[in-house]
Structures are given as structure tokens and as C-alpha cells.
C-alpha atoms as a PDB file:
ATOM      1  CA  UNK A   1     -29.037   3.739   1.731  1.00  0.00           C
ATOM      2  CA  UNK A   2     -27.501   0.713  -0.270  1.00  0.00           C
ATOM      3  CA  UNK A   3     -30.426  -1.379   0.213  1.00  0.00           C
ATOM      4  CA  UNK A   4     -34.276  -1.690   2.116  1.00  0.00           C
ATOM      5  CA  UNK A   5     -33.652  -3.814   4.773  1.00  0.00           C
ATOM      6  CA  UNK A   6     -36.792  -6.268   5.843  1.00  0.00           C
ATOM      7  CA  UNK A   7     -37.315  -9.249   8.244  1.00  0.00           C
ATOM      8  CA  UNK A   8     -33.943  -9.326  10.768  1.00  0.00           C
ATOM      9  CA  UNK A   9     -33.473  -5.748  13.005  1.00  0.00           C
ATOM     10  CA  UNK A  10     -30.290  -4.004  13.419  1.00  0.00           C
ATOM     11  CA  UNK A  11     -30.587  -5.875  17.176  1.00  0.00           C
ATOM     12  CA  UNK A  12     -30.296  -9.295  15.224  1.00  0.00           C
ATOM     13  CA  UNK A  13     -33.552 -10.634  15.788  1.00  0.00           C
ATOM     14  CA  UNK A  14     -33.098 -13.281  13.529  1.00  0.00           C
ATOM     15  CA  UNK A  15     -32.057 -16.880  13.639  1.00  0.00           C
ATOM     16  CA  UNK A  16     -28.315 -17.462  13.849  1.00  0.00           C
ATOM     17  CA  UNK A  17     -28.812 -19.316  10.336  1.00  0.00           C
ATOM     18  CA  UNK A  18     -30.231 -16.609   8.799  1.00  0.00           C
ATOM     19  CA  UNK A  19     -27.978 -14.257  10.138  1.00  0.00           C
ATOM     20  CA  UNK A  20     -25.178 -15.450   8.994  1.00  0.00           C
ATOM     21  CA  UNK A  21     -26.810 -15.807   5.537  1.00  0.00           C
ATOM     22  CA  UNK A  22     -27.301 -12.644   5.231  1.00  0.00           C
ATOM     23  CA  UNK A  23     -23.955 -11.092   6.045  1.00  0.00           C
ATOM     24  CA  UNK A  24     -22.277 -13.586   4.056  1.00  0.00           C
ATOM     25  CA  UNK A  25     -24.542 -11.960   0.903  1.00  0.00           C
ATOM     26  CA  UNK A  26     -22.383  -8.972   1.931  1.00  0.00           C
ATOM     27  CA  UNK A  27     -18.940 -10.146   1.513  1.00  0.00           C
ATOM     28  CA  UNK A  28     -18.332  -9.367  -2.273  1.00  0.00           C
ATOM     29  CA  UNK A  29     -20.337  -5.961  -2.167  1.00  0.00           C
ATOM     30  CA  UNK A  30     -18.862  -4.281   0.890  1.00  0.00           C
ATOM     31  CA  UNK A  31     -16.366  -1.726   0.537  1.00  0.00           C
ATOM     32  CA  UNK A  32     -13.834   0.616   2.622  1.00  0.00           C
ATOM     33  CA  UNK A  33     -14.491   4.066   2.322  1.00  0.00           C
ATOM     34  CA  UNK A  34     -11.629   6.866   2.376  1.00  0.00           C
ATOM     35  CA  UNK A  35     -13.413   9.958   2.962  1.00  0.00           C
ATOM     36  CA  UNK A  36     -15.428  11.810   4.915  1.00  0.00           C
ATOM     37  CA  UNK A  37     -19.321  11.224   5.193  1.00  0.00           C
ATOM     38  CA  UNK A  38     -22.444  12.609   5.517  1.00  0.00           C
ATOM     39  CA  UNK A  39     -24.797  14.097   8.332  1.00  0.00           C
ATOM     40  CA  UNK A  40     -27.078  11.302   8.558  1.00  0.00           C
ATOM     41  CA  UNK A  41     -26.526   9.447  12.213  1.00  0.00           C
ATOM     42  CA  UNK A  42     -25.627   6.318  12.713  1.00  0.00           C
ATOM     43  CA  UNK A  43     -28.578   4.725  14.642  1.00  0.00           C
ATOM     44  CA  UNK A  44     -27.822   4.037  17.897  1.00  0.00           C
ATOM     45  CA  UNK A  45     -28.998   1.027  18.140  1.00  0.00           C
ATOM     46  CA  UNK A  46     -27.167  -0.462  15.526  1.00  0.00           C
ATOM     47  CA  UNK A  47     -24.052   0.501  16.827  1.00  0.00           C
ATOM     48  CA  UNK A  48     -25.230  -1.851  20.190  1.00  0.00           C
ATOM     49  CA  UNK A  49     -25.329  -4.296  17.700  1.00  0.00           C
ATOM     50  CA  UNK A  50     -22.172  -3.747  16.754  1.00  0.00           C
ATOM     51  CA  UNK A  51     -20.856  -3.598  19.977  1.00  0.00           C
ATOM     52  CA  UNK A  52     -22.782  -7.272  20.453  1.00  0.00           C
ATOM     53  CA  UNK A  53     -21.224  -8.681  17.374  1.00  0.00           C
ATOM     54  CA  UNK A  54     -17.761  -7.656  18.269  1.00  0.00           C
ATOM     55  CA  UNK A  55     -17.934  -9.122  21.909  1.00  0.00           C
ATOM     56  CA  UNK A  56     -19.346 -12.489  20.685  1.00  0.00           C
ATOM     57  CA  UNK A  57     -15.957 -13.022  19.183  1.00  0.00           C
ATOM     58  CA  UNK A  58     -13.945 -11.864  21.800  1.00  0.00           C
ATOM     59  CA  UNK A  59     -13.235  -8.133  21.390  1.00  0.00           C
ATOM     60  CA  UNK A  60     -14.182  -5.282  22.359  1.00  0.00           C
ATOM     61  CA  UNK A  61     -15.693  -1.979  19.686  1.00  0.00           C
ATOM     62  CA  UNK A  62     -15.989   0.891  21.828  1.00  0.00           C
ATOM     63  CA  UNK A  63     -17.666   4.138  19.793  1.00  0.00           C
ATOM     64  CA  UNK A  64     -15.807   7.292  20.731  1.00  0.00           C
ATOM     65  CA  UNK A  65     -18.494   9.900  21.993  1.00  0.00           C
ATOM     66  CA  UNK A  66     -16.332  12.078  23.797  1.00  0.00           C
ATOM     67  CA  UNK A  67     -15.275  15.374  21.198  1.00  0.00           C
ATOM     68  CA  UNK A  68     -12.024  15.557  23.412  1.00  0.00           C
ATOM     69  CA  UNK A  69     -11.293  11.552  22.385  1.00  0.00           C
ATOM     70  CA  UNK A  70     -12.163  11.886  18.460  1.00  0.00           C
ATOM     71  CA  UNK A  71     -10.203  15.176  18.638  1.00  0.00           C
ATOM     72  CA  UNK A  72      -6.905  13.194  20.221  1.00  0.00           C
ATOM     73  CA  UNK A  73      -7.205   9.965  17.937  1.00  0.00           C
ATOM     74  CA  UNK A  74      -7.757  12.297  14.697  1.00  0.00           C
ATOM     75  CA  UNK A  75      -4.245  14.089  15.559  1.00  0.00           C
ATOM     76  CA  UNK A  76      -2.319  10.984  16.324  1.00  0.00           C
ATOM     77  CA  UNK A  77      -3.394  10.080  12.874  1.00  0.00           C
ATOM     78  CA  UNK A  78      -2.651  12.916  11.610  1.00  0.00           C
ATOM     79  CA  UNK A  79       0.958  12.950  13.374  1.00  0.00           C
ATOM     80  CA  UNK A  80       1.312   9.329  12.289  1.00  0.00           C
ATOM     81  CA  UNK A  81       0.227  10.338   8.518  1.00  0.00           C
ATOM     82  CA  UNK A  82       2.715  12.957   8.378  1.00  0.00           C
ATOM     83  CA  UNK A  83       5.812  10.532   9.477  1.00  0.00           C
ATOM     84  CA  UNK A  84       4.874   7.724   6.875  1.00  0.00           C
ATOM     85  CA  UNK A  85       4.180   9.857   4.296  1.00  0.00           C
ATOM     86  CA  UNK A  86       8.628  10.958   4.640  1.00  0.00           C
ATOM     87  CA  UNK A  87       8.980   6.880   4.480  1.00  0.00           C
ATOM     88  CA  UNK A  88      10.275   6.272   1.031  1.00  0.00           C
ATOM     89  CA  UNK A  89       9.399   2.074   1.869  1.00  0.00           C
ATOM     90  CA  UNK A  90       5.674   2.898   2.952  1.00  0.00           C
ATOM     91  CA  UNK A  91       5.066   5.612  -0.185  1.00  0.00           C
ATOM     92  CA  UNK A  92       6.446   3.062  -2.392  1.00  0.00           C
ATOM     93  CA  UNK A  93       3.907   0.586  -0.829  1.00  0.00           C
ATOM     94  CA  UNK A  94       0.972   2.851  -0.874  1.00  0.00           C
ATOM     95  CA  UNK A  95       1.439   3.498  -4.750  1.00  0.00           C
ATOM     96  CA  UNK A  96       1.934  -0.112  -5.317  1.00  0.00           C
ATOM     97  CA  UNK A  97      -1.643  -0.853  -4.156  1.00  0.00           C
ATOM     98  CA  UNK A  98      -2.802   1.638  -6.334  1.00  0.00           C
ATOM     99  CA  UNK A  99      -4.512   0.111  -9.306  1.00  0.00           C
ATOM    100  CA  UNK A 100      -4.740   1.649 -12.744  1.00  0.00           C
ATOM    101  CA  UNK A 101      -7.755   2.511 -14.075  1.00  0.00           C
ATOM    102  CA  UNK A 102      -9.153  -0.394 -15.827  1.00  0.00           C
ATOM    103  CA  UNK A 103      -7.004  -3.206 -14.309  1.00  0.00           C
ATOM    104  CA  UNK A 104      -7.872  -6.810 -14.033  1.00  0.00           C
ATOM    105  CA  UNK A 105      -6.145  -7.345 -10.621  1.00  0.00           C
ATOM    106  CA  UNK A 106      -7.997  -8.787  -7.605  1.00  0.00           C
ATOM    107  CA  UNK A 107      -5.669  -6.718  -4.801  1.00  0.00           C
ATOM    108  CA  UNK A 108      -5.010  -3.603  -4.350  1.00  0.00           C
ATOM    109  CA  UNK A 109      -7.673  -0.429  -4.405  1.00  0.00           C
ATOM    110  CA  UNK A 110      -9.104   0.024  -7.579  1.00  0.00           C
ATOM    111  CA  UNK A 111      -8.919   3.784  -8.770  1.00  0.00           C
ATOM    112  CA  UNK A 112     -12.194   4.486  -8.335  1.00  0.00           C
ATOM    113  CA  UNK A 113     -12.074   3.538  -4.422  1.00  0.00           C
ATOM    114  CA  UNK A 114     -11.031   6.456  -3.066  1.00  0.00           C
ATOM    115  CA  UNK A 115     -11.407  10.520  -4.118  1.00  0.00           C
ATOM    116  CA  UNK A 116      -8.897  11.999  -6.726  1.00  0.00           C
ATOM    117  CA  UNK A 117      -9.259  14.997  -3.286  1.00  0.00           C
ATOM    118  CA  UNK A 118     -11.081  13.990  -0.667  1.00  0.00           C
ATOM    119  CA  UNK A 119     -12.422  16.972   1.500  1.00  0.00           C
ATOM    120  CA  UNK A 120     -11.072  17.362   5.008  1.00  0.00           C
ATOM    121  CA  UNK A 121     -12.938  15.997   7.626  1.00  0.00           C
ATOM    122  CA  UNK A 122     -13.204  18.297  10.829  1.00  0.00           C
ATOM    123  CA  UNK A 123     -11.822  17.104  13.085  1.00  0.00           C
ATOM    124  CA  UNK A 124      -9.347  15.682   9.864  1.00  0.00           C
ATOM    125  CA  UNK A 125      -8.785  12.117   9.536  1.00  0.00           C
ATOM    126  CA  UNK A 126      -6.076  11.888   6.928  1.00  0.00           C
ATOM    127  CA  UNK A 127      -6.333   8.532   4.457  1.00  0.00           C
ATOM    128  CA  UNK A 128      -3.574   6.811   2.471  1.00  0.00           C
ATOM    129  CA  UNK A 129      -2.521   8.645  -0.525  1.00  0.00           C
ATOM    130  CA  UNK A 130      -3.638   6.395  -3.087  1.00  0.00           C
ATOM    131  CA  UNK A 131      -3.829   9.317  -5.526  1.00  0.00           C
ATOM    132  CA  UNK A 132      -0.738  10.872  -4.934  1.00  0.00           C
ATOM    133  CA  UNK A 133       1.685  11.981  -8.233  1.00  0.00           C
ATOM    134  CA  UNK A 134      -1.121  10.972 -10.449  1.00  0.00           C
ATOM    135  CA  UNK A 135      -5.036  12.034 -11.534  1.00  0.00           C
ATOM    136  CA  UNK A 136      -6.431   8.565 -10.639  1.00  0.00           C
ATOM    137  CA  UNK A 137      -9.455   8.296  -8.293  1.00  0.00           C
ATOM    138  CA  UNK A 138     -12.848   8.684  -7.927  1.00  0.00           C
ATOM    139  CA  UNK A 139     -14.072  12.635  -9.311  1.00  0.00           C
ATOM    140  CA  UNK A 140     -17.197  11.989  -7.047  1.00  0.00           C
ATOM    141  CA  UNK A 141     -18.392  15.159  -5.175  1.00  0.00           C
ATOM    142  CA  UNK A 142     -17.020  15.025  -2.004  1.00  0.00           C
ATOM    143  CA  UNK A 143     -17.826  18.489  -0.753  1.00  0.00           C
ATOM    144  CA  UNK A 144     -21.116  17.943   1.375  1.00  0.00           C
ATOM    145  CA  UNK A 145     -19.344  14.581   2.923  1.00  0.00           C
ATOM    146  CA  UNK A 146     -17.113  16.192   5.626  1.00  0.00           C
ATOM    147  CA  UNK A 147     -18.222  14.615   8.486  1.00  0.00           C
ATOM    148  CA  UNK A 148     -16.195  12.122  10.412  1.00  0.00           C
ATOM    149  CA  UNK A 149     -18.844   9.666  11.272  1.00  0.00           C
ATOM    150  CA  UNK A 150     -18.873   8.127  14.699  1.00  0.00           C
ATOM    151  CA  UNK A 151     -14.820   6.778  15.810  1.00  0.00           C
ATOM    152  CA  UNK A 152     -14.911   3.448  17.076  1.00  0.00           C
ATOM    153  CA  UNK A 153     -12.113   1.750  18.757  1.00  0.00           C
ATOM    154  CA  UNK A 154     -11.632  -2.093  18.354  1.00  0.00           C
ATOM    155  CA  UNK A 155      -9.326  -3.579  21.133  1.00  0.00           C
ATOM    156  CA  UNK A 156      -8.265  -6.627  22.932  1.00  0.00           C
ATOM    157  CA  UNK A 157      -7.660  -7.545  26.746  1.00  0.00           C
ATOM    158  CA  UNK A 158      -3.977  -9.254  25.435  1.00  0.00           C
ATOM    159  CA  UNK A 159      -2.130  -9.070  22.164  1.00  0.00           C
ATOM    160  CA  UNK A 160      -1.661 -12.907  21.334  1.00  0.00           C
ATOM    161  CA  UNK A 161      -2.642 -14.743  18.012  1.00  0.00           C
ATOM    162  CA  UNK A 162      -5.481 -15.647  19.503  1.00  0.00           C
ATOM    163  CA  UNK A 163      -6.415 -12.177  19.563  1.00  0.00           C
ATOM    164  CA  UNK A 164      -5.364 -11.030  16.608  1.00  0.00           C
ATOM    165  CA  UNK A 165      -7.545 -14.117  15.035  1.00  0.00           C
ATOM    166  CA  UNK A 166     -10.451 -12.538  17.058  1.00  0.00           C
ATOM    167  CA  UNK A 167     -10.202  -9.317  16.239  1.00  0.00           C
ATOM    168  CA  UNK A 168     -10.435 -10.223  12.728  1.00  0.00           C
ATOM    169  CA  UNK A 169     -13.749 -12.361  13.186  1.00  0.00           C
ATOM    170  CA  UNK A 170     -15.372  -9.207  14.863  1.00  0.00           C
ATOM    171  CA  UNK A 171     -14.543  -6.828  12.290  1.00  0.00           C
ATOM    172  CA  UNK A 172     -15.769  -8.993   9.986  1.00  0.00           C
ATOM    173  CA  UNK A 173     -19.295  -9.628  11.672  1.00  0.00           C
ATOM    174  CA  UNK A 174     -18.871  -5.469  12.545  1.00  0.00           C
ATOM    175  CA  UNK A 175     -18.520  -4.136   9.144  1.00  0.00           C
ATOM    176  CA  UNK A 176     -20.835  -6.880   7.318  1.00  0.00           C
ATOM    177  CA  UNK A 177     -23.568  -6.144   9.740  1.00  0.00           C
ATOM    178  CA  UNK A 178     -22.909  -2.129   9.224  1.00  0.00           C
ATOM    179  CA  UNK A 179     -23.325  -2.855   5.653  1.00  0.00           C
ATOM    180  CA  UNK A 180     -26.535  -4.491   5.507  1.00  0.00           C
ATOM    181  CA  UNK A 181     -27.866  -1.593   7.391  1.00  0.00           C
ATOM    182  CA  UNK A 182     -26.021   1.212   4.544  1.00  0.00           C
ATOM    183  CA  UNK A 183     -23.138   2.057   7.134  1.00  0.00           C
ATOM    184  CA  UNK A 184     -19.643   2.038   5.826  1.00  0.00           C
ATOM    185  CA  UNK A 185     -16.530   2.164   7.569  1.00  0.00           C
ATOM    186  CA  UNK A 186     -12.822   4.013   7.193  1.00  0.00           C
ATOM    187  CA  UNK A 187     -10.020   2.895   8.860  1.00  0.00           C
ATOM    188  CA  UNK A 188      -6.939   4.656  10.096  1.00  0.00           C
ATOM    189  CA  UNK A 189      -3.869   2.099  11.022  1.00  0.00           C
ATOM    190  CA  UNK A 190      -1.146   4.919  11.080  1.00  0.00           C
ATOM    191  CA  UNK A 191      -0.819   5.504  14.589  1.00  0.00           C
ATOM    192  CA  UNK A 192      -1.284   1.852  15.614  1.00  0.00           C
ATOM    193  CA  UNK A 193       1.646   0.883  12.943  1.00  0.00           C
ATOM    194  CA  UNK A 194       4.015   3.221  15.096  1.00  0.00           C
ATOM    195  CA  UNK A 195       4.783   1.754  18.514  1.00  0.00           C
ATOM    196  CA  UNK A 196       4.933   4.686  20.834  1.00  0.00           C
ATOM    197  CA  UNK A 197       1.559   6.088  19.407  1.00  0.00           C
ATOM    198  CA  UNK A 198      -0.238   2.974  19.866  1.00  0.00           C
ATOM    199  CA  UNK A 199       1.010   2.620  23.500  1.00  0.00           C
ATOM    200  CA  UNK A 200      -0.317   6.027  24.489  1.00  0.00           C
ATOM    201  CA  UNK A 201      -3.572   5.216  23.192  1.00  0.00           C
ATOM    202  CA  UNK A 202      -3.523   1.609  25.009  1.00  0.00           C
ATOM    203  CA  UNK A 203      -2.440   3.455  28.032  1.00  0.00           C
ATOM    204  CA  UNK A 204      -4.723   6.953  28.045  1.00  0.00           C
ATOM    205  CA  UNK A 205      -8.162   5.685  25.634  1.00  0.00           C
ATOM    206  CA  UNK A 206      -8.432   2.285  25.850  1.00  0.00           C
ATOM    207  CA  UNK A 207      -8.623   1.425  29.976  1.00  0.00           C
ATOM    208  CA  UNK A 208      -4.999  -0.594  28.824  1.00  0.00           C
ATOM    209  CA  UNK A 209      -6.327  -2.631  26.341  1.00  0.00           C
ATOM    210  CA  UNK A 210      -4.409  -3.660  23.453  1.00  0.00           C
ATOM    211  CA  UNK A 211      -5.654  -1.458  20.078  1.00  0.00           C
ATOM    212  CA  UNK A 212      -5.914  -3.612  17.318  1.00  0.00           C
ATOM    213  CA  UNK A 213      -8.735  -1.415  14.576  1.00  0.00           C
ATOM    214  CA  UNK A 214      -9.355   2.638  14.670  1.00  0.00           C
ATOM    215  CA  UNK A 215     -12.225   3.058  12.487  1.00  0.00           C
ATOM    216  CA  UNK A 216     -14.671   5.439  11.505  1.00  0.00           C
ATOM    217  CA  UNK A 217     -18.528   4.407  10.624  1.00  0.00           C
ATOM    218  CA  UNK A 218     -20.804   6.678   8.830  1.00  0.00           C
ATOM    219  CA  UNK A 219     -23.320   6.939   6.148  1.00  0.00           C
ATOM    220  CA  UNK A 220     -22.518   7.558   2.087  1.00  0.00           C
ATOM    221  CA  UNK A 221     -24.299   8.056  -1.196  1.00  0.00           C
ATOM    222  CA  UNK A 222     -20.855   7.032  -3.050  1.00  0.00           C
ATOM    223  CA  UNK A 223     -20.922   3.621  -3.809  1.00  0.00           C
ATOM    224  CA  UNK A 224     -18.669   2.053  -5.422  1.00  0.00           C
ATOM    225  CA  UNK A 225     -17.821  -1.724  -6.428  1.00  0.00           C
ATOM    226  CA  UNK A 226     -15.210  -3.901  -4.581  1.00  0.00           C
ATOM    227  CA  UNK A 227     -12.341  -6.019  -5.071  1.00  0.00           C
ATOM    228  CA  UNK A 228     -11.847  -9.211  -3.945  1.00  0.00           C
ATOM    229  CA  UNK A 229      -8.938 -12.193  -4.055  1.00  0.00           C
ATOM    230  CA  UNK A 230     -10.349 -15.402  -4.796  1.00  0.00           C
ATOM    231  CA  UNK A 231     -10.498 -17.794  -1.751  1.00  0.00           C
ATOM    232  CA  UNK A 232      -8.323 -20.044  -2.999  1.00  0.00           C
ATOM    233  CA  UNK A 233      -5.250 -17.037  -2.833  1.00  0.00           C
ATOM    234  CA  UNK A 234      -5.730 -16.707   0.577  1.00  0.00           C
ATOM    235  CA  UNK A 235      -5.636 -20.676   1.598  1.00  0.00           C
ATOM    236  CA  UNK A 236      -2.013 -22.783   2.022  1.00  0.00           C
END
């Protein structure tokens, strides 16, 4: 685990002050993983938390228990993967946010962020190919982390601005929280970047809400550090 948690609970029995406080403390360390992860469960009642945090914004995280669910989200990925991948636009993309080894940018994901092979998750969740055409990435052992973690589905009632601004505030409180507790997340945006495929799942998974996040949260040993713009990028 990243770090021994005392004082505020996983339920966020804390003030609001010190909540915030101490998921702000998270922003520069936490990371997006791109692999699979280990066997250790992701206590259930964080992931009520989670589910708290998310609503309090105006959006709804729904974890994915049923095998049959995980199982049909993990080959729409997979189907969505396999189309981008022939996209000479979106390879071209994928390679630009590579980073070399050693650079001093602030975007992208730095070579070390994801594995040089990351072993296949079953059922398999396939990532970006950040490595592909060259030996960048991370040579961390991957081989005991093949588990896919618990699938979570982040959604909204509409798919307005508004929403899209609250989906963003809950996946921030989401993933800071998960942090602070040593649970990182990997996200899959193929199948919700292709129209058809993100319909179906509106239509059959998510009672017809809008999908906005698929995500995967688990536990992992492989830290590594992150990359961030500074503030003043991101402001007009």
C-alpha cells in the first residue's frame, strides 16, 4: 500500500475541511495505471465511498459485479482496441503522447508509466499502445498482476456540459479518494470514443444512462511518479 492511512475512514468520517485537504495532498502523486493488478480486494466499503463521492457531484459510479457484465465491457474494449489500433490518426496520436525516456515535458505518459508488455488480464482489458515500435516502458514484473480489479462504470442521467463538468469533479474526488486508500485506477475510453459501442452499453448496462468513464480499480506494488501540467497551462 502507498501509504498508512490514520485519522479519516474510507467512509469519510472526517470534516469536509480536512477532507478535502487531504485529497488535494494527492493530486501531484496519483497516477493511471495500464495493467493488470493484483489479488488483493478492493474493500468494500471503500468502494461505497466511492460511490458517495461520485453522487455528491452529480454522477453516478456503479462497480460491475456481475462476471457476465465485466466479460461484455472487456470485449467491447477489446473490439474497440482492435478498430483504433487500424486508425493511422489515433496511432499517430497514441505515439505522440509517448514520452522519451528522460524528457522534461509536463504532458504526455512518461516511459516509465506503463509496461514495455503488460500481461493479459483475464477477462483482457487491452490499454493504449504507448510502447508500440519501440523498447520504451516500464521492465517492471508484471506477471503476478493479471487481475482486472473491480470494473466500475461512471455515467450520467443526460449528456450536457453540465454533465460532462460533473463527471469530471467525481472522478476527481473518485480516484483521489482511491488513492489515499493505495487503490489505483485504469481506464478504457475505446468503446465510449466509438458511437455505436457506447450506445449499446447506454442502452443494455447502464439502465440508459449516458457513459461518460469505464474504469478499472485495483491494488499495485508498481508505483511510479506522475506528470503533471502546471495550472497555469490549463487556465484562459
Amino acid at each position: 500500500m502507498r501509504r498508512s492511512v490514520s485519522g479519516p475512514t474510507p467512509t469519510g468520517s472526517c470534516s469536509s475541511v480536512e477532507h478535502t485537504r487531504a485529497l488535494g495532498a494527492e493530486i501531484e502523486r496519483r497516477r493511471t495505471h495500464r495493467a493488470g493488478f493484483t489479488d488483493l480486494p478492493v474493500p468494500e466499503r471503500l468502494l461505497e465511498a466511492l460511490v458517495k463521492d461520485a453522487s455528491n457531484e452529480g454522477a453516478r459510479l456503479t462497480p460491475v459485479g456481475s462476471p457476465v457484465a465485466v466479460s461484455l465491457i472487456a470485449g467491447l474494449t477489446q473490439a474497440a482496441q482492435a478498430v483504433q489500433s487500424q486508425d493511422r490518426v489515433l496511432t499517430l496520436e497514441v505515439i505522440r503522447w509517448a514520452r522519451l525516456p528522460g524528457s522534461a515535458r509536463k504532458d504526455g505518459v512518461p516511459a516509465e508509466g506503463y509496461p514495455r508488455q503488460a500481461a493479459r488480464t483475464g477477462p483482457h482489458f487491452p490499454q493504449r499502445d504507448y510502447a508500440w515500435r519501440h523498447d520504451w516502458g516500464s521492465q517492471a514484473d508484471q506477471s503476478a498482476s493479471t487481475a482486472p480489479g473491480v470494473g466500475a462504470l461512471l455515467t450520467t442521467p443526460g449528456d450536457t456540459r453540465q454533465e460532462w463538468t460533473a463527471t469530471g469533479q467525481a472522478l476527481q474526488s473518485v480516484l483521489l479518494r482511491a488513492w489515499v486508500y493505495g487503490v489505483s485506477a485504469a481506464f478504457h475510453t475505446q468503446a465510449l470514443e466509438m458511437y455505436h459501442l457506447r450506445e449499446f452499453l447506454r442502452q443494455e448496462l447502464c439502465s440508459q444512462e449516458y457513459p461518460q468513464m469505464i474504469m478499472r480499480l485495483g491494488i499495485t506494488f508498481d508505483d511510479k511518479e506522475s506528470v503533471r501540467r502546471p495550472l497555469s497551462d490549463t487556465l484562459e
